[in-house]
Protein backbone atom coordinates (compact mmCIF):
# COMPACT_ATOMS: atom_id res chain seq x y z
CA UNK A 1 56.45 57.07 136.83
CA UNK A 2 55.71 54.24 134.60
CA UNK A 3 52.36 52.96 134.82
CA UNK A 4 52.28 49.05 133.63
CA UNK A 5 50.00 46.39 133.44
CA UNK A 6 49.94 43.90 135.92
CA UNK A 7 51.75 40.76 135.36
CA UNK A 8 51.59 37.53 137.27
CA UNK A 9 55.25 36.39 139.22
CA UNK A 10 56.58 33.46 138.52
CA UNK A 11 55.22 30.31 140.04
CA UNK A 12 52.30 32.37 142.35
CA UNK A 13 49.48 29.66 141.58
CA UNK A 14 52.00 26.68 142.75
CA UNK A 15 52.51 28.06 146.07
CA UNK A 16 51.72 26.13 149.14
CA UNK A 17 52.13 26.08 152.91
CA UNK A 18 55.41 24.36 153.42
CA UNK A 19 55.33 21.07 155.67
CA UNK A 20 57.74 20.88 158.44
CA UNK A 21 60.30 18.05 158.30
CA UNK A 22 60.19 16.34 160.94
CA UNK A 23 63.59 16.11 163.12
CA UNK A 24 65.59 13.47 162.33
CA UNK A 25 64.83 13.34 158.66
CA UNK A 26 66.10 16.76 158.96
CA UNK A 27 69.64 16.23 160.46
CA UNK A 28 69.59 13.27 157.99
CA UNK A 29 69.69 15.63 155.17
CA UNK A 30 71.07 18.35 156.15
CA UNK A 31 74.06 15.93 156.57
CA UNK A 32 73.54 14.34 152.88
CA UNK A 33 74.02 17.69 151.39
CA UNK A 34 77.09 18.95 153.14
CA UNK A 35 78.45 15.28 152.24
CA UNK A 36 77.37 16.56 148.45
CA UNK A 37 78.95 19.96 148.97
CA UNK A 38 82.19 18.62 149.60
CA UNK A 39 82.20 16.18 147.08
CA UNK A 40 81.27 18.42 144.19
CA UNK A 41 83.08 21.34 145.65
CA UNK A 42 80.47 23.62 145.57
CA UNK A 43 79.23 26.52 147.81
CA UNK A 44 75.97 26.54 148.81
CA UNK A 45 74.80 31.04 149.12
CA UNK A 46 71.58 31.64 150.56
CA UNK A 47 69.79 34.63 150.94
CA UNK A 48 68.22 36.47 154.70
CA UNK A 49 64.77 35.15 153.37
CA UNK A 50 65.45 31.50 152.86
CA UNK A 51 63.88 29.23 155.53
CA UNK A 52 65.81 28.50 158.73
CA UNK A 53 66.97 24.68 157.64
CA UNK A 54 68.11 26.25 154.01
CA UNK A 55 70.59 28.97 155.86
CA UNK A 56 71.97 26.60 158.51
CA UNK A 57 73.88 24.33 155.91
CA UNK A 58 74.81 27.82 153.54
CA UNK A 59 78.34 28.85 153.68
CA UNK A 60 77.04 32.46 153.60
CA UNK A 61 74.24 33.69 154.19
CA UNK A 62 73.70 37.75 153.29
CA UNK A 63 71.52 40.25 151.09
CA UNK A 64 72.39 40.49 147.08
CA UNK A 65 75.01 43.02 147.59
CA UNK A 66 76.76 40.16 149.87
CA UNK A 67 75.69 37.23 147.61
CA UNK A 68 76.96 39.06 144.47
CA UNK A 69 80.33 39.89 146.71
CA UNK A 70 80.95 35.69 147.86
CA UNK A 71 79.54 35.23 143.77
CA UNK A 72 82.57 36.96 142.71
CA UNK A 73 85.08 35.64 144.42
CA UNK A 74 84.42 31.77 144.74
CA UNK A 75 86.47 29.06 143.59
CA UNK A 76 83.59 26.62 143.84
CA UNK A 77 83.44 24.81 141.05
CA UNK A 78 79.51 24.51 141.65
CA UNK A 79 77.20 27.76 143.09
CA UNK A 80 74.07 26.33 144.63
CA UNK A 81 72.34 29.34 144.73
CA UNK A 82 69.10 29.33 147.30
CA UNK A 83 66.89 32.59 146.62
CA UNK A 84 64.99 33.54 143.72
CA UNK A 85 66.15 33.04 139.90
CA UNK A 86 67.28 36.43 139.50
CA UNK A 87 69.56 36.01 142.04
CA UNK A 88 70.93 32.90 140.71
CA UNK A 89 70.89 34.30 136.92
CA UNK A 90 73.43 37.04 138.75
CA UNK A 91 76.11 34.31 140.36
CA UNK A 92 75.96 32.67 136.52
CA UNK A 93 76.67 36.24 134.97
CA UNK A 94 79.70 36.51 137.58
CA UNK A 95 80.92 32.59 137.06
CA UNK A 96 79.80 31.60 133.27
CA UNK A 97 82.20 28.81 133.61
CA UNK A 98 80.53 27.51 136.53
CA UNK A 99 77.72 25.14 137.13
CA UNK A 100 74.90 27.07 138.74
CA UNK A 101 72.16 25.25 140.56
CA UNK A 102 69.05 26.66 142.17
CA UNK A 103 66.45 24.61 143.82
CA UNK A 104 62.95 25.85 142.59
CA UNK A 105 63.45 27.25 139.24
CA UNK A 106 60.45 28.76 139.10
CA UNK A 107 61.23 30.82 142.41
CA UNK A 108 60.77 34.09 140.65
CA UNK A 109 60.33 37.78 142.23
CA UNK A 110 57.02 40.40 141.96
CA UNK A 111 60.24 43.29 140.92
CA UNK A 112 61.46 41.40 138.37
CA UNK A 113 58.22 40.55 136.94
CA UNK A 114 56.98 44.30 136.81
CA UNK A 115 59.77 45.68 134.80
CA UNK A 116 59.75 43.22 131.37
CA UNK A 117 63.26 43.60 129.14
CA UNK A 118 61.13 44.56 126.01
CA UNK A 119 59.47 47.09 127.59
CA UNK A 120 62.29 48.91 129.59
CA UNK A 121 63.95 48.68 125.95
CA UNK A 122 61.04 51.34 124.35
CA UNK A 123 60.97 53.43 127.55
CA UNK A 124 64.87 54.19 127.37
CA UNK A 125 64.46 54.93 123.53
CA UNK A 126 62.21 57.76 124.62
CA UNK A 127 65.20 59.64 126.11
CA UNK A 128 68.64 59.62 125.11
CA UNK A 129 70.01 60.92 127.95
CA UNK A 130 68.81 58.12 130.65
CA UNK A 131 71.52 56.50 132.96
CA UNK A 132 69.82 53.23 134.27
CA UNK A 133 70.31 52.17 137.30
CA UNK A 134 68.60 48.59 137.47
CA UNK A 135 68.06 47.15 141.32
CA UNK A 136 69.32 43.80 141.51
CA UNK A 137 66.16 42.25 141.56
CA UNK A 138 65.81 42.05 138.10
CA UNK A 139 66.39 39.82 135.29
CA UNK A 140 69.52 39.19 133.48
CA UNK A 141 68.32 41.19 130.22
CA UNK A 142 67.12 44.48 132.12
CA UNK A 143 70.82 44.04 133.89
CA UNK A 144 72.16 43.78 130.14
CA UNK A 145 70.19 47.24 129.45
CA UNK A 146 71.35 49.12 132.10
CA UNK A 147 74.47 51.18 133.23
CA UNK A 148 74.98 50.20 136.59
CA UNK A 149 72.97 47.49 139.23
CA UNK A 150 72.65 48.73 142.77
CA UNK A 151 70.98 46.52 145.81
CA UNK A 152 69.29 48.17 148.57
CA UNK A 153 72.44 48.14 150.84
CA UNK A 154 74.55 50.80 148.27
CA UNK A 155 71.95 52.13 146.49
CA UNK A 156 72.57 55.12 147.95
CA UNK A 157 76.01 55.19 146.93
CA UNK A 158 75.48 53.91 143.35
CA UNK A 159 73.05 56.94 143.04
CA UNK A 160 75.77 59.54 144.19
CA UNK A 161 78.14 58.59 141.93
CA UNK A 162 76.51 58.82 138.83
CA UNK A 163 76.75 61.31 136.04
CA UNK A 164 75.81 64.46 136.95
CA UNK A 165 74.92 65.19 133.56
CA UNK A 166 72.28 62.25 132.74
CA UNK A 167 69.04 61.45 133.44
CA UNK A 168 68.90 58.97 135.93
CA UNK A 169 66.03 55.86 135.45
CA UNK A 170 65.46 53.64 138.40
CA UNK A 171 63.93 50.35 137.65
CA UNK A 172 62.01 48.78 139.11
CA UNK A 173 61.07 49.39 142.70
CA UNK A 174 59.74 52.62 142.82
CA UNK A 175 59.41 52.74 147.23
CA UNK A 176 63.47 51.61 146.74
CA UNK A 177 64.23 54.70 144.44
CA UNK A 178 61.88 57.07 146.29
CA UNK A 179 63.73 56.36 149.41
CA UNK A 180 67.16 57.11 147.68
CA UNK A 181 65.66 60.08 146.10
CA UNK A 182 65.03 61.35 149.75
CA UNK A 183 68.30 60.22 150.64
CA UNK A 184 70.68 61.97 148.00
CA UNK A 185 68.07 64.41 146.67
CA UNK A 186 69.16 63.48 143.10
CA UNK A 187 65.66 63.48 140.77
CA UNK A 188 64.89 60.40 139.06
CA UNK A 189 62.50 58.42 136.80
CA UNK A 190 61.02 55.73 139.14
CA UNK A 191 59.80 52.50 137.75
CA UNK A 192 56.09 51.51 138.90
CA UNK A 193 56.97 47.97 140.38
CA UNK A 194 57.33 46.66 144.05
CA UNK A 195 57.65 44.31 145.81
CA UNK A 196 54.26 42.71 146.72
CA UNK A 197 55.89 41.11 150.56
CA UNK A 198 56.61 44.73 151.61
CA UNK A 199 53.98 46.90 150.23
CA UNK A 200 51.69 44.55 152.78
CA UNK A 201 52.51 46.61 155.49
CA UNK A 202 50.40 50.06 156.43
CA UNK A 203 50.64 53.08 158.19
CA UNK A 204 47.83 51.46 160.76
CA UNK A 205 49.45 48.02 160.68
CA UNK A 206 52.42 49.46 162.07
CA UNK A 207 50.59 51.97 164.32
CA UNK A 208 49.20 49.03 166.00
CA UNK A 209 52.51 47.01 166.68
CA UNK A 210 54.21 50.28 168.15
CA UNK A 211 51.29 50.81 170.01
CA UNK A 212 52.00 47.02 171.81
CA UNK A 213 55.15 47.52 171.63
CA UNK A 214 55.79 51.28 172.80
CA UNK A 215 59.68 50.60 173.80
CA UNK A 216 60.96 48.80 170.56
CA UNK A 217 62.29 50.48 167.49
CA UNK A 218 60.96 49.71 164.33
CA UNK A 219 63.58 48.71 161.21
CA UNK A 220 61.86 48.79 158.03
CA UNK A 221 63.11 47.58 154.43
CA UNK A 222 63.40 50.71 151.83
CA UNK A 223 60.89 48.43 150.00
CA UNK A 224 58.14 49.61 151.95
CA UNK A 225 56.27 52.44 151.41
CA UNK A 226 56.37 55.83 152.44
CA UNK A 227 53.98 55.79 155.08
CA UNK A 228 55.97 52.70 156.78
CA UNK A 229 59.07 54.37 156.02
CA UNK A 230 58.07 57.14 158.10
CA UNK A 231 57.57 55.57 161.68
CA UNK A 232 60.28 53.45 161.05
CA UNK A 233 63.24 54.46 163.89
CA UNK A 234 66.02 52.80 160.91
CA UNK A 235 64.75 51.80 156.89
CA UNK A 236 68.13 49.80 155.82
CA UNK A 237 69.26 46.42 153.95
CA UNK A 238 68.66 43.16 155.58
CA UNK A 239 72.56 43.04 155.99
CA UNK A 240 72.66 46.39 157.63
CA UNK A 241 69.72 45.37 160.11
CA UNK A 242 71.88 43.01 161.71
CA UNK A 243 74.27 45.88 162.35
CA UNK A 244 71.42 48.02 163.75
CA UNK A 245 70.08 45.59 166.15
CA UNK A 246 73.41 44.14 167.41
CA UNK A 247 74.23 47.74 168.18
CA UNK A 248 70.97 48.64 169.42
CA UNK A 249 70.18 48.87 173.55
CA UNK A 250 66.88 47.72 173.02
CA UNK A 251 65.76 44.32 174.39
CA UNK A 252 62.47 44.00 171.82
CA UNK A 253 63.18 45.71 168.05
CA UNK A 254 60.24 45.61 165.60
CA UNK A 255 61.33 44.12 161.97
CA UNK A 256 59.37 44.79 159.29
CA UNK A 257 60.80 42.75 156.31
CA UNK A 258 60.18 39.15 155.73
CA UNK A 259 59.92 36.90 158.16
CA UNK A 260 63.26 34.67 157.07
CA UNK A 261 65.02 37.42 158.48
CA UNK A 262 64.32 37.02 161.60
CA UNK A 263 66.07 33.35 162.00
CA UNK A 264 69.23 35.39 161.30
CA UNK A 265 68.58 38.00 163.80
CA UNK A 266 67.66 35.32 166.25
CA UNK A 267 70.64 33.34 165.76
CA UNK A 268 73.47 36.82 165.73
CA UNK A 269 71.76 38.78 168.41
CA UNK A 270 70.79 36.09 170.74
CA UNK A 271 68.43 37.27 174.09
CA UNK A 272 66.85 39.69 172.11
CA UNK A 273 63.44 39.89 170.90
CA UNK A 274 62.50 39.85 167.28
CA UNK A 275 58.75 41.00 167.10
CA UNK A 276 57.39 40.27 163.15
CA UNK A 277 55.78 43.66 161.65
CA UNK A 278 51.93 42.40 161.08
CA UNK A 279 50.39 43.24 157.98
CA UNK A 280 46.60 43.67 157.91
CA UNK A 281 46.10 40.45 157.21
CA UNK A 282 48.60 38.20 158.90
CA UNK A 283 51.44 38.54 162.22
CA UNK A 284 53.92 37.26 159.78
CA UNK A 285 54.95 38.07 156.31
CA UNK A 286 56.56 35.58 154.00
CA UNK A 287 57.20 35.58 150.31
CA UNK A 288 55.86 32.95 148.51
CA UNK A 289 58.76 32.45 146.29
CA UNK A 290 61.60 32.51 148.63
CA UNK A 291 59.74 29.81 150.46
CA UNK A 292 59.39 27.50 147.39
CA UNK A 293 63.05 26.63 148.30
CA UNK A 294 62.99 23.76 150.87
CA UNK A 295 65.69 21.59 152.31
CA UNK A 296 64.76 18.68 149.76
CA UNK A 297 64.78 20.70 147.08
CA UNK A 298 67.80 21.83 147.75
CA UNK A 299 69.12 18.19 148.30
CA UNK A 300 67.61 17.30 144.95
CA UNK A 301 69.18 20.15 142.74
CA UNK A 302 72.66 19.04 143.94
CA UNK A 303 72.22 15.20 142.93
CA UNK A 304 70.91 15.93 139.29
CA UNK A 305 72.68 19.40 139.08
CA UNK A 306 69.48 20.88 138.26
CA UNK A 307 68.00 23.19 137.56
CA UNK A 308 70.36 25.08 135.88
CA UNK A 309 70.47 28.45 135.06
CA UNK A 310 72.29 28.72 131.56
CA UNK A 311 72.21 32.27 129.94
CA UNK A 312 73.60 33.18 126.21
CA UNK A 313 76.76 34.86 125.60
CA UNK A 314 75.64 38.09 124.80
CA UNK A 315 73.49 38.75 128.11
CA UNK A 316 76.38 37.85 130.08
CA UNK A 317 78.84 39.88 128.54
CA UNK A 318 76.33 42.86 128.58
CA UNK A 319 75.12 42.30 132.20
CA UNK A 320 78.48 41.60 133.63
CA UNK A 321 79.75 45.01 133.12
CA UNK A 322 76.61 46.85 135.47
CA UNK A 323 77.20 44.29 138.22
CA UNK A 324 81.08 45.18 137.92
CA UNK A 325 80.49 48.42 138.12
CA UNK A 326 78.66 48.23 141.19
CA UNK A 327 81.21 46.05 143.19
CA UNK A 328 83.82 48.36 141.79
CA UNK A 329 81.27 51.24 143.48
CA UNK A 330 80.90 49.33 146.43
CA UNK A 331 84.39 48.98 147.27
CA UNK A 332 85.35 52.52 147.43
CA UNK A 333 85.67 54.13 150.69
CA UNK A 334 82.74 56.23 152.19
């Protein structure tokens, strides 16, 4: 693995608890910006980790693979893109023509931070034969460096089909590619990055919650680690825990990924309870950067179109063909 410095995300020092709107001012605007959707005809994608008020005035709501998907195929003539900027730098890779619009543009992502352009550049040079396969949460150059993207819902399948003949390089969430490792038993190179939100939780942190809760299955993120991984009763995508727990018999399920999730859950598998994985340190684990998105933010970014992601020619063209290939990946039958 590749051992690198630590670098400070995006934004980290600005982060504060979030106050809560109160009611009315919240219908209020909630009802301003779908007024401002429709008269800029733009599509408002938000991702499982927004806050509740953010994903109940999204068109779609979904995990990368299905942000990229509803990305792809817009006619929007505006994307107002609620996650984290490489998620938004990914719609404007997929639509250069296209005004894209995030709220917080310093909402950035502990992944994308660990695995620098520059330095991914010198670690390929050091064998010819890599085949990168860069997880979505990454910036726009690594994308433009790499052979394929995956997310954590196809990963899997992104792995299987590559060249038998190359050395695969996963960047840059080594729990991700360990899990897909186990999964397809294809070696790779892992990355030494993560995702800070899901390396919170702990064997005993989780021993603890089953413990309380003896009945409920646990679903876990692929982020996590190993040890989580292991007592987990499913580790899949956000998208493919709604699946699981509509499916599921049980009356209580155990979700250890962050907390926006669970408004989803809540709202598509309703009379079910959705108990938050504690970490050692908290009942309820939120990312700091997905949260820096609020409702007036939001609001804001669509008046003054802004901030805007804007990206130069040659990253596009070089990081739309890896995000191609995936959907074209994607789509093929199991």
């Amino acid at each position: 693995m590749i051992d690198l410095t630590e670098i400070q995300p995006r934004g980290i020092d600005r982060f504060e608890t979030r106050p809560q709107l109160p009611p009315a001012k919240l219908d209020a605007l909630s009802r301003d910006i779908l007024a401002l959707k429709k008269e800029l005809n733009a599509v408002i994608l938000a991702h499982n980790y927004q806050v509740a008020e953010i994903q109940d005035v999204a068109d779609f709501v979904g995990d990368s693979l299905g942000l990229s998907q509803q990305a792809a195929k817009t006619s929007a003539d505006v994307i107002v893109f609620c996650g984290v900027h490489f998620m938004a730098e990914t719609a404007k890779i997929l639509n250069p023509n296209k005004v894209v619009i995030l709220p917080d543009k310093d909402a950035g992502c502990s992944l994308e931070e660990s695995c620098p352009a520059e330095k991914l550049k010198v670690f390929q040079a050091t064998n010819l034969n890599f085949y990168t396969i860069a997880y979505i949460n990454c910036s726009a150059e690594v994308k433009a460096l790499s052979d394929v993207i995956c997310t954590s819902g196809n990963a899997v399948k992104i792995v299987k089909a590559a060249p038998q003949d190359r050395d695969l390089l996963f960047v840059p969430d080594e729990n991700l590619g360990a899990w897909v490792m186990e999964q397809t038993g294809r070696p790779m190179t892992l990355w030494r990055g993560n995702c800070y939100v899901h390396v919170e939780w702990t064997h005993s942190s989780i021993m603890r919650i089953r413990n309380e809760f003896p009945g409920a299955p646990l679903v876990a993120h692929p982020e996590c680690t190993k040890a989580v991984r292991m007592l987990a009763d499913e580790v899949c995508s956000t998208e493919k825990m709604v699946s699981y727990c509509q499916r599921s018999s049980a009356k209580a399920i155990i979700i250890a990924t962050e907390a926006g999730m669970l408004h989803r859950l809540q709202k598509e598998c309703p009379g079910k309870q959705f108990i938050p994985a504690p970490t050692d340190n908290c009942r309820c684990n939120e990312c700091r950067f997905m949260k820096m998105n609020t409702l007036e933010k939001l609001y804001d970014c669509m008046v003054n179109l802004a901030p805007r992601i804007e990206l130069s020619k040659e990253v596009i063209q070089r990081g739309r063909l890896p995000i191609e290939r995936m959907l074209e990946i994607s789509a093929r039958p199991d």
